[in-house]
PDB file of N, CA and C in Angstrom:
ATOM      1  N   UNK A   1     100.984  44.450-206.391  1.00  0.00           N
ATOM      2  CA  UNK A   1     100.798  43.003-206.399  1.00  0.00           C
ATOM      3  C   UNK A   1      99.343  42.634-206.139  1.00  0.00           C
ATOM      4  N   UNK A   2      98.464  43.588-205.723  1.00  0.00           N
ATOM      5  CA  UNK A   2      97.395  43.045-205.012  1.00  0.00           C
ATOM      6  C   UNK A   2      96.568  42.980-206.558  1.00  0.00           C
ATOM      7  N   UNK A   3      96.367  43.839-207.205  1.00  0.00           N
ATOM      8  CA  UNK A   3      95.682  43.887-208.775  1.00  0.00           C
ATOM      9  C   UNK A   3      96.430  42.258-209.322  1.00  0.00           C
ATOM     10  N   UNK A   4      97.738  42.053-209.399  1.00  0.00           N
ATOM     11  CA  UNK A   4      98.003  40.607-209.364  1.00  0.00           C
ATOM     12  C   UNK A   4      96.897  39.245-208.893  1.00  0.00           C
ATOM     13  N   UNK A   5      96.972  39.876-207.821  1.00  0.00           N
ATOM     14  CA  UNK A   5      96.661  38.265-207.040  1.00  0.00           C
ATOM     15  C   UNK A   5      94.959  38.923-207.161  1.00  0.00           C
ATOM     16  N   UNK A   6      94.440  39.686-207.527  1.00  0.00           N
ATOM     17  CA  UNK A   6      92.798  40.224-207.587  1.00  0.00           C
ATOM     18  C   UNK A   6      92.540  39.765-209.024  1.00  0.00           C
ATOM     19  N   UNK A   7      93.754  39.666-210.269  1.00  0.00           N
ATOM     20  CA  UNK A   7      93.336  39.277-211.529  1.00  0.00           C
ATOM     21  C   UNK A   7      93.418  37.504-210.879  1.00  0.00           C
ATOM     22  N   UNK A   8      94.221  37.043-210.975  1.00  0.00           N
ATOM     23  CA  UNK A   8      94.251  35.599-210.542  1.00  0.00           C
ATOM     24  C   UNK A   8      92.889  35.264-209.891  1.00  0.00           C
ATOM     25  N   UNK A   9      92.149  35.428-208.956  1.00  0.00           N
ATOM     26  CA  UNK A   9      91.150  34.882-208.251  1.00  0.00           C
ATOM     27  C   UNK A   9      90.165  35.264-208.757  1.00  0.00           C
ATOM     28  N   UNK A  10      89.735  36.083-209.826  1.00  0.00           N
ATOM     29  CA  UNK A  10      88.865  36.053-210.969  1.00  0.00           C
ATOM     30  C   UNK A  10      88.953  35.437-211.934  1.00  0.00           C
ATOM     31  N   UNK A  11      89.726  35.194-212.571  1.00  0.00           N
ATOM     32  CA  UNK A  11      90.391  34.401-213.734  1.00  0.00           C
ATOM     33  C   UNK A  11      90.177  32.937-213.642  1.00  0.00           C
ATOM     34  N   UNK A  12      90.559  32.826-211.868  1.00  0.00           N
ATOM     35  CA  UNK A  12      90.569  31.185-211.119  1.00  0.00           C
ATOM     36  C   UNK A  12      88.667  31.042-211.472  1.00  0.00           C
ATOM     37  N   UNK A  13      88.331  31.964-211.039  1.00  0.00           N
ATOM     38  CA  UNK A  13      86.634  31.223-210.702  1.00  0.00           C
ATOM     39  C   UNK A  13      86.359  31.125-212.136  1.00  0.00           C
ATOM     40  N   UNK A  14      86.925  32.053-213.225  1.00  0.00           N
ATOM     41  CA  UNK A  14      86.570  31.751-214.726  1.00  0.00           C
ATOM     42  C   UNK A  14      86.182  30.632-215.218  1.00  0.00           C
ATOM     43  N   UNK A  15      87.923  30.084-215.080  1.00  0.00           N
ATOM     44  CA  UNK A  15      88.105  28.439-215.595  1.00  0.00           C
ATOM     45  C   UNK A  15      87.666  26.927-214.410  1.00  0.00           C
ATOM     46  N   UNK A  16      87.310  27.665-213.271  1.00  0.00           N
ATOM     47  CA  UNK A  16      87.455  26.296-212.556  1.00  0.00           C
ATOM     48  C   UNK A  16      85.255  26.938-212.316  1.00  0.00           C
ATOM     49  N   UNK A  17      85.019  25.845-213.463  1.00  0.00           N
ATOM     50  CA  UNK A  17      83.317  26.196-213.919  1.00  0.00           C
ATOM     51  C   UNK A  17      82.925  24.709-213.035  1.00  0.00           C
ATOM     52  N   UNK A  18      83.130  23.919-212.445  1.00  0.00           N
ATOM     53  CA  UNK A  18      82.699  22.805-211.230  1.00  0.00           C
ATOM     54  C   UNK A  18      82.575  23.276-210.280  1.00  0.00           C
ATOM     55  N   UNK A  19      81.143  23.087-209.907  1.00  0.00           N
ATOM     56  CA  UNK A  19      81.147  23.209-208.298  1.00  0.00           C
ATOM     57  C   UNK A  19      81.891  22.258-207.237  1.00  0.00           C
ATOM     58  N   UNK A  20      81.973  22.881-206.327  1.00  0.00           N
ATOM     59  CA  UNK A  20      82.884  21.599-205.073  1.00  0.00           C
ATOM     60  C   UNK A  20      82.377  20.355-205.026  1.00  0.00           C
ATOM     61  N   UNK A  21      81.119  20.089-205.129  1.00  0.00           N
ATOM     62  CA  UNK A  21      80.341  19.515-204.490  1.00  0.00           C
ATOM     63  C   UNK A  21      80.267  17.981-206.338  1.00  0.00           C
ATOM     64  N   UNK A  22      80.315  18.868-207.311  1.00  0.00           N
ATOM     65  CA  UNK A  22      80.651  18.162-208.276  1.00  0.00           C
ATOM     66  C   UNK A  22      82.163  17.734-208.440  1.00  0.00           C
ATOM     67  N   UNK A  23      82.817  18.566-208.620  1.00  0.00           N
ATOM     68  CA  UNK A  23      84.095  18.536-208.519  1.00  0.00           C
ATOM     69  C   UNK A  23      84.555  17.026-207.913  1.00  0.00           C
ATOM     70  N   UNK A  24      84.333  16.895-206.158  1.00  0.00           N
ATOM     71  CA  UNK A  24      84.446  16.648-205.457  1.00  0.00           C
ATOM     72  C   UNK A  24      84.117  15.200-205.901  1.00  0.00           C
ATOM     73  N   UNK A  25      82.656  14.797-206.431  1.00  0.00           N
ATOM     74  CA  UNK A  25      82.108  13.805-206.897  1.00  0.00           C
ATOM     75  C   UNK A  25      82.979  12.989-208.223  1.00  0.00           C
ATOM     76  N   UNK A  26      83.597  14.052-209.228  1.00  0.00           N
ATOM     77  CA  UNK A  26      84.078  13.833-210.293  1.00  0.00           C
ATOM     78  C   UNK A  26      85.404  12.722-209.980  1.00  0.00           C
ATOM     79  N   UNK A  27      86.086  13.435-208.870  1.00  0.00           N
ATOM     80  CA  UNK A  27      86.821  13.313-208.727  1.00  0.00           C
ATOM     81  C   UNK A  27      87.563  11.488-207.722  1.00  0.00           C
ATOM     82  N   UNK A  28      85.955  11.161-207.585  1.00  0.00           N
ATOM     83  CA  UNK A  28      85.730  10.371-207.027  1.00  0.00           C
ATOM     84  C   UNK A  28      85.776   8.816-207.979  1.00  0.00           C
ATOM     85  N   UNK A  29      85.517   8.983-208.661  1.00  0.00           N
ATOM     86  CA  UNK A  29      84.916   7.771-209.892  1.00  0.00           C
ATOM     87  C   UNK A  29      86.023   8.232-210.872  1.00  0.00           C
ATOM     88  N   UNK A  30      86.315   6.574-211.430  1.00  0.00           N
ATOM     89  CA  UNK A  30      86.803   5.952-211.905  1.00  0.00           C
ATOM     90  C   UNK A  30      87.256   6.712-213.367  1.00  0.00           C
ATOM     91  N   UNK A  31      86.726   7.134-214.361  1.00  0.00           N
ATOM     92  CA  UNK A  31      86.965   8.189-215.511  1.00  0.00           C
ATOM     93  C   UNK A  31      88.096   8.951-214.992  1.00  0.00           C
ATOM     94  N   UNK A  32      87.904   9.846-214.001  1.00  0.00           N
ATOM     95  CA  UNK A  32      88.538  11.207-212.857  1.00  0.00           C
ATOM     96  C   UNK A  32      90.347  10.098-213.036  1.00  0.00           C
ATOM     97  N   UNK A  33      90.541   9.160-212.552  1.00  0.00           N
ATOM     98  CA  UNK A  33      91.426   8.592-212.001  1.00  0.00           C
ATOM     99  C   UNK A  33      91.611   7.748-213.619  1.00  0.00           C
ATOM    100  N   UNK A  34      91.795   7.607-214.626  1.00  0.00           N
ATOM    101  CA  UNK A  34      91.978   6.940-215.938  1.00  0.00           C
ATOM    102  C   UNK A  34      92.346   7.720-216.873  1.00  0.00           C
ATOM    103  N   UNK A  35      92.973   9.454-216.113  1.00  0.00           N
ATOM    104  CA  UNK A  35      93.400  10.215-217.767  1.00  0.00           C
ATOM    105  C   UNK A  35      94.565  10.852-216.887  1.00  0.00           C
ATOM    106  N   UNK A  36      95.251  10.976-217.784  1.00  0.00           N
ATOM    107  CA  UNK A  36      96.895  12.173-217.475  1.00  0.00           C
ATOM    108  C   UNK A  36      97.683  11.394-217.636  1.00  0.00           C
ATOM    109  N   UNK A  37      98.963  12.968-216.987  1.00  0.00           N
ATOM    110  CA  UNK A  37     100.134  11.711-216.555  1.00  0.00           C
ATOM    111  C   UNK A  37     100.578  12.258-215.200  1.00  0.00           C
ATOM    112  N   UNK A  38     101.240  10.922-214.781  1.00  0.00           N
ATOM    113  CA  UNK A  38     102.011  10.872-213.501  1.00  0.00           C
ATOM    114  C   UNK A  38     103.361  12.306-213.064  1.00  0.00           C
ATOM    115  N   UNK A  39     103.769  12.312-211.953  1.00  0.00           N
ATOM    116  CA  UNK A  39     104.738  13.867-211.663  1.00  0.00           C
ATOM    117  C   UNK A  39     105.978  12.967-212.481  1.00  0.00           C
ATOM    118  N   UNK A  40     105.840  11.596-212.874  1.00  0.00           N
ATOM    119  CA  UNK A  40     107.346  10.741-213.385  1.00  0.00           C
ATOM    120  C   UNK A  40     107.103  10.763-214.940  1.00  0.00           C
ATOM    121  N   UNK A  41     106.112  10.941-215.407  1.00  0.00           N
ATOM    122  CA  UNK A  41     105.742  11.241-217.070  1.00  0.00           C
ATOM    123  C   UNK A  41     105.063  10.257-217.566  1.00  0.00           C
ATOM    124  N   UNK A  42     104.561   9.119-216.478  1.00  0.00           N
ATOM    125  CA  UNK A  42     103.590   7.669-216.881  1.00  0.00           C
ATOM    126  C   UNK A  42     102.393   8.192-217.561  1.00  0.00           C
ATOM    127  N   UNK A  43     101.773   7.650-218.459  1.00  0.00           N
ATOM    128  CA  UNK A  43     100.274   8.055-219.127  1.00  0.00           C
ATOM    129  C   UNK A  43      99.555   7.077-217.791  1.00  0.00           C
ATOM    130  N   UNK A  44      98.533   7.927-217.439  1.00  0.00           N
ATOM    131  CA  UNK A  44      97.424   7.035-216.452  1.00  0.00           C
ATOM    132  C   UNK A  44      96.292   6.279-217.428  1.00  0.00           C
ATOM    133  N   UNK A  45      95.805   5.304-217.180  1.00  0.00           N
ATOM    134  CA  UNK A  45      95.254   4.570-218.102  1.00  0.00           C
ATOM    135  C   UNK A  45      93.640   4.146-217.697  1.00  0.00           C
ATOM    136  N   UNK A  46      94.554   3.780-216.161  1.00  0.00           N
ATOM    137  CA  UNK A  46      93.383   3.410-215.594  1.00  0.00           C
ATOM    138  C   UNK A  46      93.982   3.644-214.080  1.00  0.00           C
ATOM    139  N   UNK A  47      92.516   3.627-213.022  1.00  0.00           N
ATOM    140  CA  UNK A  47      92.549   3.900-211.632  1.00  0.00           C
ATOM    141  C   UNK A  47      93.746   2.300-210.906  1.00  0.00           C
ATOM    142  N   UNK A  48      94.428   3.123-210.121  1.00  0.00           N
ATOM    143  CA  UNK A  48      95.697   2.239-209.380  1.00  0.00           C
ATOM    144  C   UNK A  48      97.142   2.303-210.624  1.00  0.00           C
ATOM    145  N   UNK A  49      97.289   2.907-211.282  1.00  0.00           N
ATOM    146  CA  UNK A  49      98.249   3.328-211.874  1.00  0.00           C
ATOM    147  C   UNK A  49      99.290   4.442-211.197  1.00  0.00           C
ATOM    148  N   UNK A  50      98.776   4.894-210.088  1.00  0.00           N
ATOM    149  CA  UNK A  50      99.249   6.384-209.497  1.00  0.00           C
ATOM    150  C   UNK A  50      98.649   7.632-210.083  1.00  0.00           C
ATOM    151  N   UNK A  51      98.537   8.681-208.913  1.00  0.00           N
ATOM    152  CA  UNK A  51      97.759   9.348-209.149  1.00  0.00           C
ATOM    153  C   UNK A  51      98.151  10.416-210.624  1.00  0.00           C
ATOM    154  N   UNK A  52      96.917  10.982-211.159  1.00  0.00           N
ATOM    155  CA  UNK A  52      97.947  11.706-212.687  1.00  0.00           C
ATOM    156  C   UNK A  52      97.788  13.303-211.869  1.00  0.00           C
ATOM    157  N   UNK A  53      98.751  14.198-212.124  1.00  0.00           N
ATOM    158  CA  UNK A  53      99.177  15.851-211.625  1.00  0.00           C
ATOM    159  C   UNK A  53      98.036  16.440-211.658  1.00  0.00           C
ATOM    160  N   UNK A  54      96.943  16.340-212.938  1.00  0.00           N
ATOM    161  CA  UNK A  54      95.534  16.665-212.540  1.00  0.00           C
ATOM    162  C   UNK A  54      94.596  16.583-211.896  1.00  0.00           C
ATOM    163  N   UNK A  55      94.592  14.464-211.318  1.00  0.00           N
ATOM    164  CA  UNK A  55      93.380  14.678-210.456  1.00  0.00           C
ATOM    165  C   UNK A  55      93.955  14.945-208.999  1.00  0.00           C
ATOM    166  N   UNK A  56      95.464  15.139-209.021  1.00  0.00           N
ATOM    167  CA  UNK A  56      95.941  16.143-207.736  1.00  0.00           C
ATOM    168  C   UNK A  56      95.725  17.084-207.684  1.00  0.00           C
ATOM    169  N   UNK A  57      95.683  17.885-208.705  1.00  0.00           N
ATOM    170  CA  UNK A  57      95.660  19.345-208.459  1.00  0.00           C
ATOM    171  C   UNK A  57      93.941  20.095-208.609  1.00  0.00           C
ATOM    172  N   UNK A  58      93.059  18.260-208.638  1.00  0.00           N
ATOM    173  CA  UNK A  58      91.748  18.540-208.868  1.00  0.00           C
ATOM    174  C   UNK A  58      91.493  18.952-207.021  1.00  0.00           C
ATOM    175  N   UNK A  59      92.116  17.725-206.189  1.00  0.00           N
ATOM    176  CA  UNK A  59      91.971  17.918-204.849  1.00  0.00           C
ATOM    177  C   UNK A  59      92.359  18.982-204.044  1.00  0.00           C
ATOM    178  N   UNK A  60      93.594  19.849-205.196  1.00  0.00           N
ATOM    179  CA  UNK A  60      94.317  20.922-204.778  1.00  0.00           C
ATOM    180  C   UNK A  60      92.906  22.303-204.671  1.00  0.00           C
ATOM    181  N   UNK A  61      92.246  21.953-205.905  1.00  0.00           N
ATOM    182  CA  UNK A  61      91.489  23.371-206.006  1.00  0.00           C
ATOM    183  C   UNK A  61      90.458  22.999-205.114  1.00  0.00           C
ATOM    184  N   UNK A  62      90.013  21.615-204.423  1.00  0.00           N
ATOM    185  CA  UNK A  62      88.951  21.580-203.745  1.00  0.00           C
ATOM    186  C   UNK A  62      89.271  22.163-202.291  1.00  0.00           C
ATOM    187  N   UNK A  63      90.624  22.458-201.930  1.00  0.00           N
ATOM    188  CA  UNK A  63      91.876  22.761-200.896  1.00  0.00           C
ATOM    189  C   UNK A  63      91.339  24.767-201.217  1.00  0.00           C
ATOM    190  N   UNK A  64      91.368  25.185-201.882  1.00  0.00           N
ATOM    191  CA  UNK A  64      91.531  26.381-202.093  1.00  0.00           C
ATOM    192  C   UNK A  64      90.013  26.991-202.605  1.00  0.00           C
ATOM    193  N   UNK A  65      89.287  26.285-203.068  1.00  0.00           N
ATOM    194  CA  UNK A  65      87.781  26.678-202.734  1.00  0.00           C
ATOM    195  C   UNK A  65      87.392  26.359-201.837  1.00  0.00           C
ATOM    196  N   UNK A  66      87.772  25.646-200.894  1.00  0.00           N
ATOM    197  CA  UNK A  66      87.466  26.065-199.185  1.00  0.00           C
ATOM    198  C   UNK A  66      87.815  27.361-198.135  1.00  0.00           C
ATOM    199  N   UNK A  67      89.188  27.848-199.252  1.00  0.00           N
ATOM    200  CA  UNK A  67      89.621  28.927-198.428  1.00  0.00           C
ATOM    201  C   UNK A  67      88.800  30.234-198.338  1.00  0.00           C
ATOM    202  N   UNK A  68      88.598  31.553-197.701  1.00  0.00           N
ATOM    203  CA  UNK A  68      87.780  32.271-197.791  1.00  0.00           C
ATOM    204  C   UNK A  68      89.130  33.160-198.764  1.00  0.00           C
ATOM    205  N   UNK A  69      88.918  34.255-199.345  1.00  0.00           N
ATOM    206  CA  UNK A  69      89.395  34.919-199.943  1.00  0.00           C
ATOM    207  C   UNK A  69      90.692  35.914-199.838  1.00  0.00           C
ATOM    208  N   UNK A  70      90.586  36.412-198.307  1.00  0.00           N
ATOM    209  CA  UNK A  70      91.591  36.921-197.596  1.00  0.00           C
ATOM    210  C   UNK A  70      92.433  35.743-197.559  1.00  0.00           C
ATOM    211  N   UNK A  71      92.011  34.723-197.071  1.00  0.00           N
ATOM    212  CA  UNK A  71      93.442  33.608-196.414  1.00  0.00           C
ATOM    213  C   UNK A  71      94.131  33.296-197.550  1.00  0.00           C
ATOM    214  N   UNK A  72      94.034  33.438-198.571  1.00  0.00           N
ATOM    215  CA  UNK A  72      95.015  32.462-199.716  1.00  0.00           C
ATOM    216  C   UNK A  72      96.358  32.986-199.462  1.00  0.00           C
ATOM    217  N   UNK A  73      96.948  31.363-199.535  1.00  0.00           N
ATOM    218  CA  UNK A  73      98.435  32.287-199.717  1.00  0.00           C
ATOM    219  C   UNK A  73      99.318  32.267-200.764  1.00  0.00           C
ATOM    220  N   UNK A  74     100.715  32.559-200.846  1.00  0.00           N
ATOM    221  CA  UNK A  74     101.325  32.931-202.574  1.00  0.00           C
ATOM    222  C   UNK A  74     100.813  31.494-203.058  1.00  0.00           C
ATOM    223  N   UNK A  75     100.952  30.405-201.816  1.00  0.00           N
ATOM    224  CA  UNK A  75     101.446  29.184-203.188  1.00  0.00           C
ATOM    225  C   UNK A  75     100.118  28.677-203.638  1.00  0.00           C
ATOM    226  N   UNK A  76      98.952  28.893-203.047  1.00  0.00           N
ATOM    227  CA  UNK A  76      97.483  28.969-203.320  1.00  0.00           C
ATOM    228  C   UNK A  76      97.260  29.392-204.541  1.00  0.00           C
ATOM    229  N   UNK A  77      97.663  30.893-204.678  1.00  0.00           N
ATOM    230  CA  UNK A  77      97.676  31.830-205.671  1.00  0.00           C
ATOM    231  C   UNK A  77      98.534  30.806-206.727  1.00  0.00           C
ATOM    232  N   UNK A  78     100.117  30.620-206.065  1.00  0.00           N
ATOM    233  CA  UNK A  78     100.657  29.964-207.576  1.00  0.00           C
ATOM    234  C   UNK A  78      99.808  28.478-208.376  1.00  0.00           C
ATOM    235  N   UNK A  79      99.554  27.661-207.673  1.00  0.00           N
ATOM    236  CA  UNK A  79      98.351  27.043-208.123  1.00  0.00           C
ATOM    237  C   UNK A  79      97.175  27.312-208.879  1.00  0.00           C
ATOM    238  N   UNK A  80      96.550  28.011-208.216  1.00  0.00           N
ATOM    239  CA  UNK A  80      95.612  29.103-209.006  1.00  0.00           C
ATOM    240  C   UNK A  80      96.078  29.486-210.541  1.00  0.00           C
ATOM    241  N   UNK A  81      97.250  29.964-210.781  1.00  0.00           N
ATOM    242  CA  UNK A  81      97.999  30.402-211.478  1.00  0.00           C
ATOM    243  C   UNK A  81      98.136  29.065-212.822  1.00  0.00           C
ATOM    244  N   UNK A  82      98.625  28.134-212.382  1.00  0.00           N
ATOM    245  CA  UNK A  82      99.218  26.675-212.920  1.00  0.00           C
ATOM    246  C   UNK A  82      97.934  26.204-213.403  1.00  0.00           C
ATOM    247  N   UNK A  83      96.609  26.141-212.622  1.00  0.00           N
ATOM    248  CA  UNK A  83      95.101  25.951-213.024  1.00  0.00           C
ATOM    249  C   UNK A  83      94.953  26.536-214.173  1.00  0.00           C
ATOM    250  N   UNK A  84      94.995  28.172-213.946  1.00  0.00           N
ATOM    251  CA  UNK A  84      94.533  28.923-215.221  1.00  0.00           C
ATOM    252  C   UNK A  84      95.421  29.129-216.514  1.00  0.00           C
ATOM    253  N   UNK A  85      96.638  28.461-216.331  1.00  0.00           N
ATOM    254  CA  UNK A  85      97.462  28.182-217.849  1.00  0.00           C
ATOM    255  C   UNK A  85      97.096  26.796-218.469  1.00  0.00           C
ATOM    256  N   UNK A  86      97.197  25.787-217.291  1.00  0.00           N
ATOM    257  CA  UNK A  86      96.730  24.660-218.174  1.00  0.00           C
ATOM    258  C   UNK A  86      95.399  24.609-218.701  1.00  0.00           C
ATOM    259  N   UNK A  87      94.378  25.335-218.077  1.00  0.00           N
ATOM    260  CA  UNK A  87      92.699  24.927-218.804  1.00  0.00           C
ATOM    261  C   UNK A  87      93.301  26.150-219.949  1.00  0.00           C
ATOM    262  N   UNK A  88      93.709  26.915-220.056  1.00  0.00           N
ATOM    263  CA  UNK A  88      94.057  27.836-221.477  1.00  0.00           C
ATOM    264  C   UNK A  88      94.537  27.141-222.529  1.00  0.00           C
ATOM    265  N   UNK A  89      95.791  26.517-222.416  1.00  0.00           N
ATOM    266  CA  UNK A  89      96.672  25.923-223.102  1.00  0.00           C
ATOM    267  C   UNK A  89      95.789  24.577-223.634  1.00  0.00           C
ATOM    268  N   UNK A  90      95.349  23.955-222.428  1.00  0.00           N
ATOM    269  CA  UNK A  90      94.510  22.267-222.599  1.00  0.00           C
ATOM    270  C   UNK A  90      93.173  22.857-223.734  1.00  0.00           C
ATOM    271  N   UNK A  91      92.619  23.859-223.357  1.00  0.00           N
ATOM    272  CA  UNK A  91      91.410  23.989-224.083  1.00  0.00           C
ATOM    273  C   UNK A  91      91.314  24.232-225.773  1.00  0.00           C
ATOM    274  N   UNK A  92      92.543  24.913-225.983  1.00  0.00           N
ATOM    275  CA  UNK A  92      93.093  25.209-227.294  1.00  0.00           C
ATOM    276  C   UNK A  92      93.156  23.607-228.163  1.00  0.00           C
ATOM    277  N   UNK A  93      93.338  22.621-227.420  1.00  0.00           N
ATOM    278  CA  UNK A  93      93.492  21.280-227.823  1.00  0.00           C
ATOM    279  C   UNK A  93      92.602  20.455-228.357  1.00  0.00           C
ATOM    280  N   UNK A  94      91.355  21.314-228.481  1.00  0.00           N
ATOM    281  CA  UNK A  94      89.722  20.237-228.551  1.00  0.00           C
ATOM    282  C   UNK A  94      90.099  19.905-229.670  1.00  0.00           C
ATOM    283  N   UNK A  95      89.638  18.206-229.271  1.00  0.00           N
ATOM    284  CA  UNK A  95      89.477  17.201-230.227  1.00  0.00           C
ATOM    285  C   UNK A  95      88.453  17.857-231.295  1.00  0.00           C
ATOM    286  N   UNK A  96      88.355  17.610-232.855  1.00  0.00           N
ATOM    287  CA  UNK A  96      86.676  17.436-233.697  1.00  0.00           C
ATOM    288  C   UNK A  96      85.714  16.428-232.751  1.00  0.00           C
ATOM    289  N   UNK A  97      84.967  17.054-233.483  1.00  0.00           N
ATOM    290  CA  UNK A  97      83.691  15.800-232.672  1.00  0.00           C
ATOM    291  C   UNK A  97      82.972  16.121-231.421  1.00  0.00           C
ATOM    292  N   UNK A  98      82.417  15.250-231.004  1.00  0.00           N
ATOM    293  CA  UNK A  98      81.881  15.023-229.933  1.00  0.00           C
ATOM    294  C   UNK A  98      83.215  14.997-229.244  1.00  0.00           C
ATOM    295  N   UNK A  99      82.577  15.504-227.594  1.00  0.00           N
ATOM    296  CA  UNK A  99      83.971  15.719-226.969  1.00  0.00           C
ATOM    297  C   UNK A  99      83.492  15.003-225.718  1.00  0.00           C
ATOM    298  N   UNK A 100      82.244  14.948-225.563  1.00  0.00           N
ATOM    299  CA  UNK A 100      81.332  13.972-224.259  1.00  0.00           C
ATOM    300  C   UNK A 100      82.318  13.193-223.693  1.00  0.00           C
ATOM    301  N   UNK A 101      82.640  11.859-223.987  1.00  0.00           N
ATOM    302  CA  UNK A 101      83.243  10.717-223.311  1.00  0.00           C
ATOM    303  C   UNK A 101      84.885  10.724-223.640  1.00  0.00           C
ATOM    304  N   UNK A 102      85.681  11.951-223.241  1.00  0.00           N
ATOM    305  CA  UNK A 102      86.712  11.802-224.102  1.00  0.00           C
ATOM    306  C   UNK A 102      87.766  11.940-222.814  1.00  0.00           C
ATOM    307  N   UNK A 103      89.381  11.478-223.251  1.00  0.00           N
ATOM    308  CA  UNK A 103      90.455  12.352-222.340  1.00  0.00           C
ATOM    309  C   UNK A 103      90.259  13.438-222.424  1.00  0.00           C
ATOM    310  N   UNK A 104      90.762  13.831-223.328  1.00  0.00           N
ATOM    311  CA  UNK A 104      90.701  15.598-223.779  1.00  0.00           C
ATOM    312  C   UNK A 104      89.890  16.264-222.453  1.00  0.00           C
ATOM    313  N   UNK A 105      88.199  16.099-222.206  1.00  0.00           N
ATOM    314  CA  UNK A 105      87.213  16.636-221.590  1.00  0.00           C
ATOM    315  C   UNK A 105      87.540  15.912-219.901  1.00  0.00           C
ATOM    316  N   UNK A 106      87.644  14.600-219.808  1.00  0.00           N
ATOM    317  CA  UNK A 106      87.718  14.701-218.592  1.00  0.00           C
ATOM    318  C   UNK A 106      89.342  14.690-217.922  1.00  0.00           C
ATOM    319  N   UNK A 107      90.351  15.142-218.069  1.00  0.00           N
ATOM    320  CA  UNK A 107      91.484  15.553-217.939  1.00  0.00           C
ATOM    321  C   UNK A 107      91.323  17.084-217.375  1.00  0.00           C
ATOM    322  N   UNK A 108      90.489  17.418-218.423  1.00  0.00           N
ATOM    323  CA  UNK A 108      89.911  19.640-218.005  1.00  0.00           C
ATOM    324  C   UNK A 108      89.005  19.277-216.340  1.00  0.00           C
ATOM    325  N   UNK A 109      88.275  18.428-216.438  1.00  0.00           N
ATOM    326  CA  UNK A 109      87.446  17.911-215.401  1.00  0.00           C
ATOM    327  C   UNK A 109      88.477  17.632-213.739  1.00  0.00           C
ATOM    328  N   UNK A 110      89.322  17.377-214.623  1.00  0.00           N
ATOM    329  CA  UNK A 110      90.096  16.780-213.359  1.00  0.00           C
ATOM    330  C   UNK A 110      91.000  18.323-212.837  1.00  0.00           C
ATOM    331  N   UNK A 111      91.174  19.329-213.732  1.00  0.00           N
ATOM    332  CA  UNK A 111      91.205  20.783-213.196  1.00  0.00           C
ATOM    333  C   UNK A 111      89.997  21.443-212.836  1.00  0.00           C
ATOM    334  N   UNK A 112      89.054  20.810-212.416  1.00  0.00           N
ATOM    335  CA  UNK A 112      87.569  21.721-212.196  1.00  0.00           C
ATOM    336  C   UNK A 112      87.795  22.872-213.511  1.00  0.00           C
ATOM    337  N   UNK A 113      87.583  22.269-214.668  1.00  0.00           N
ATOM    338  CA  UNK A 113      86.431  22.534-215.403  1.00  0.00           C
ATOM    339  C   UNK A 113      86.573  22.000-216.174  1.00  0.00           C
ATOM    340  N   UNK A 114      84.434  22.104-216.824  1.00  0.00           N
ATOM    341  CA  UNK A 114      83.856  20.887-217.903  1.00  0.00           C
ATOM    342  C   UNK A 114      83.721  21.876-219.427  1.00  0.00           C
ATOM    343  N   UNK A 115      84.390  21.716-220.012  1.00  0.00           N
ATOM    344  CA  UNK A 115      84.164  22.504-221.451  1.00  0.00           C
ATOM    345  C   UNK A 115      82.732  22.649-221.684  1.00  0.00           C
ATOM    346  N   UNK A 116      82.186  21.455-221.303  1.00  0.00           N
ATOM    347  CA  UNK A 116      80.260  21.609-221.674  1.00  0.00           C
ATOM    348  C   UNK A 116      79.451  22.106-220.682  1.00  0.00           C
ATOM    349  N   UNK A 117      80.231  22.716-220.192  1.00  0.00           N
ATOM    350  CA  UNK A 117      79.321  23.088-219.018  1.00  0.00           C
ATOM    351  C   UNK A 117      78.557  24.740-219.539  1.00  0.00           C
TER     352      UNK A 117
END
């Protein structure tokens, strides 16, 4: 299991390409809080709609890049896990075009990571 949870926390730092400190910021403003959907299946539209599963699980990874490496625990890891299928699955999705000002890009944002980065 440990090669398990040793692929996961490499894989994690792969896709989650935001630093905390950005992350953290992203996650703060108004864009961050205007894309997804709700744990009830609402499209978020805009900020005070309820929060969307992403920019929760944006606060989740800011929760688990605090942790030091030894401490994680399974459900850390399963998170971790849920992170690195959706930026896989989400990324396969790019819009044509410019992707700058889009859902598509800041939805990935709201999993700590920026496709343009």
């Amino acid at each position: 299991m440990s090669g398990d949870r040793d692929e996961t926390i490499v894989e994690f730092r792969k896709v989650v390409n935001m630093a905390p400190a950005a992350l953290r910021e992203w996650l703060g403003g108004e864009e961050s809080q205007s894309v997804g959907m709700t744990p009830e299946g609402e499209r978020v539209t805009g900020k005070g709609q309820g929060e969307a599963v992403g920019h929760r699980m944006g606060q989740r990874i800011l929760e688990i890049k605090a942790r030091r490496q030894a401490d994680l625990s399974e459900e850390d890891l399963a998170d971790m896990r849920k992170v690195i299928g959706y930026v896989h699955r989400h990324g396969k999705q790019r819009p044509k075009g410019d992707v700058t000002d889009t859902r598509w890009r800041h939805s990935l944002m709201n999993w700590g990571h920026d496709p343009l980065a």
